[in-house]
Protein backbone atom coordinates (compact mmCIF):
# COMPACT_ATOMS: atom_id res chain seq x y z
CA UNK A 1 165.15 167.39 80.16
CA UNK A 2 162.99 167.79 83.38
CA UNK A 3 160.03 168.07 81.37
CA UNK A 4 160.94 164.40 79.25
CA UNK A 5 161.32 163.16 82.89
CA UNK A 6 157.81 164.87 83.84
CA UNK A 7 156.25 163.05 80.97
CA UNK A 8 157.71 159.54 81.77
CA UNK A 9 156.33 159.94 85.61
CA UNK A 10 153.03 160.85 84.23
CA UNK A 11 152.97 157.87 81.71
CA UNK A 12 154.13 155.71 85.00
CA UNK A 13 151.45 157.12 87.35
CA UNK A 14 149.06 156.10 84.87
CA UNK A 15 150.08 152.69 84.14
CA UNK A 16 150.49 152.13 87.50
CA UNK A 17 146.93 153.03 88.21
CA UNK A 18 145.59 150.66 85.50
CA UNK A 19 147.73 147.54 86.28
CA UNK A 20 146.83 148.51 89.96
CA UNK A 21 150.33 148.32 91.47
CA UNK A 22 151.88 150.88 93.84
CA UNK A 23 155.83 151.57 93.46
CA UNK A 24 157.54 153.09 96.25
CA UNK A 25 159.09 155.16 94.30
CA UNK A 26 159.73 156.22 91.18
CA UNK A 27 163.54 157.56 89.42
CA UNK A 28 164.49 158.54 86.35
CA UNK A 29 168.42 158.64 86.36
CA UNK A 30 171.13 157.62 83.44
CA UNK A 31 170.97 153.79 82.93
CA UNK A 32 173.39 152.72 80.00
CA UNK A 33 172.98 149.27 79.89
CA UNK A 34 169.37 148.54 80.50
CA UNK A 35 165.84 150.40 79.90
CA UNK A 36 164.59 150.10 83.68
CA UNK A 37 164.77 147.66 86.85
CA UNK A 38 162.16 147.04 89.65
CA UNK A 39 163.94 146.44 92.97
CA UNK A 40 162.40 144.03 95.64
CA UNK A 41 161.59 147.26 97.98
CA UNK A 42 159.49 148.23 95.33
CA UNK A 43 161.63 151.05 93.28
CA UNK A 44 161.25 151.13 89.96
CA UNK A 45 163.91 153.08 87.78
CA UNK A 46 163.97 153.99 84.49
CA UNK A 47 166.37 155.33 81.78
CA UNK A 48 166.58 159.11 81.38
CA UNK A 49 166.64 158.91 77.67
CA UNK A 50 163.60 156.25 77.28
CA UNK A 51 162.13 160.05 76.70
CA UNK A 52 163.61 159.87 73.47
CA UNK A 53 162.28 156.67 72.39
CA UNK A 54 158.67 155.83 70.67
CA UNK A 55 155.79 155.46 72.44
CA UNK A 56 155.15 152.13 72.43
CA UNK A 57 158.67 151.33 73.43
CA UNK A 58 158.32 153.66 76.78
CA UNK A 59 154.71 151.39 77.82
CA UNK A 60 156.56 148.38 76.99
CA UNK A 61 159.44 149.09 79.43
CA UNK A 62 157.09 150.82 81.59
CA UNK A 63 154.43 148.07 81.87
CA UNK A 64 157.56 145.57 82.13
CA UNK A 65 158.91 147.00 85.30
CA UNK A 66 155.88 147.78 86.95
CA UNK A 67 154.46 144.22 86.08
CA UNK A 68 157.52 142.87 88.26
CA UNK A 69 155.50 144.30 91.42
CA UNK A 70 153.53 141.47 91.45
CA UNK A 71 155.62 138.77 89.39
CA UNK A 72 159.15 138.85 90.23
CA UNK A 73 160.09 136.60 87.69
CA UNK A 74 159.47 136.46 83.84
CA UNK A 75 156.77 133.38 84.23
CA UNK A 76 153.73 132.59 82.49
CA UNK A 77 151.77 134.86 84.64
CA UNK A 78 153.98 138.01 83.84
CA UNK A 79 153.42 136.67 79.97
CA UNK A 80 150.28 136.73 80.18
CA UNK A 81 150.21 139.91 82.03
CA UNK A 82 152.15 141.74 79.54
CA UNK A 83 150.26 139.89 76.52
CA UNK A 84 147.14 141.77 78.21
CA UNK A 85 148.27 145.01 77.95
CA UNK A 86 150.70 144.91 75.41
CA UNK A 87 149.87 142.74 73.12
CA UNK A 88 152.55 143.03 70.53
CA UNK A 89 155.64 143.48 73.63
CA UNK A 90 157.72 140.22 71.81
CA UNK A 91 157.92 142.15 68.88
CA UNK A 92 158.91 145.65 70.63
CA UNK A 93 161.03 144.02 72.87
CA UNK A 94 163.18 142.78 69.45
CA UNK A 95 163.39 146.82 69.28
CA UNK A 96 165.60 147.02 72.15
């Protein structure tokens, strides 16, 4: 379980790097009715079990919350934003 939690950090750290944002923290702690949340002090928190989920779902929600660093809204810009860098999010977001 540590280890699953390991991997989602390191999948954070480096989508943090390339959408250059800086959380104040990161936690990984039991969420059952949502994937993740970015706080306005700049904690993001994710799902334990988004371990167990694809790939593509964990950048999705990943991107998503880390995106909301710099758009605190779903607006066009945090469209575009997650158009950018994941292209086909509408259709993995349907996965939810």
């Amino acid at each position: 379980r540590k280890e699953r939690g390991q991997n989602i950090r390191r999948r954070v750290d480096s989508w943090a790097r390339t959408l250059k944002v800086h959380p104040r923290q990161v936690r990984i702690q039991e969420m059952p009715r949502k994937w993740g949340s970015c706080s306005a002090a700049g904690t993001v928190t994710l799902a334990a079990d988004l371990s167990g989920r694809p790939e593509s779902f964990q950048d999705f929600v990943i991107v998503h919350e880390l995106l909301h660093l710099r758009f605190k809204n779903h607006g066009r810009l945090f469209k575009l934003f997650m158009t950018a860098y994941i292209p086909d999010w509408r259709e993995i977001e349907l996965l939810k």
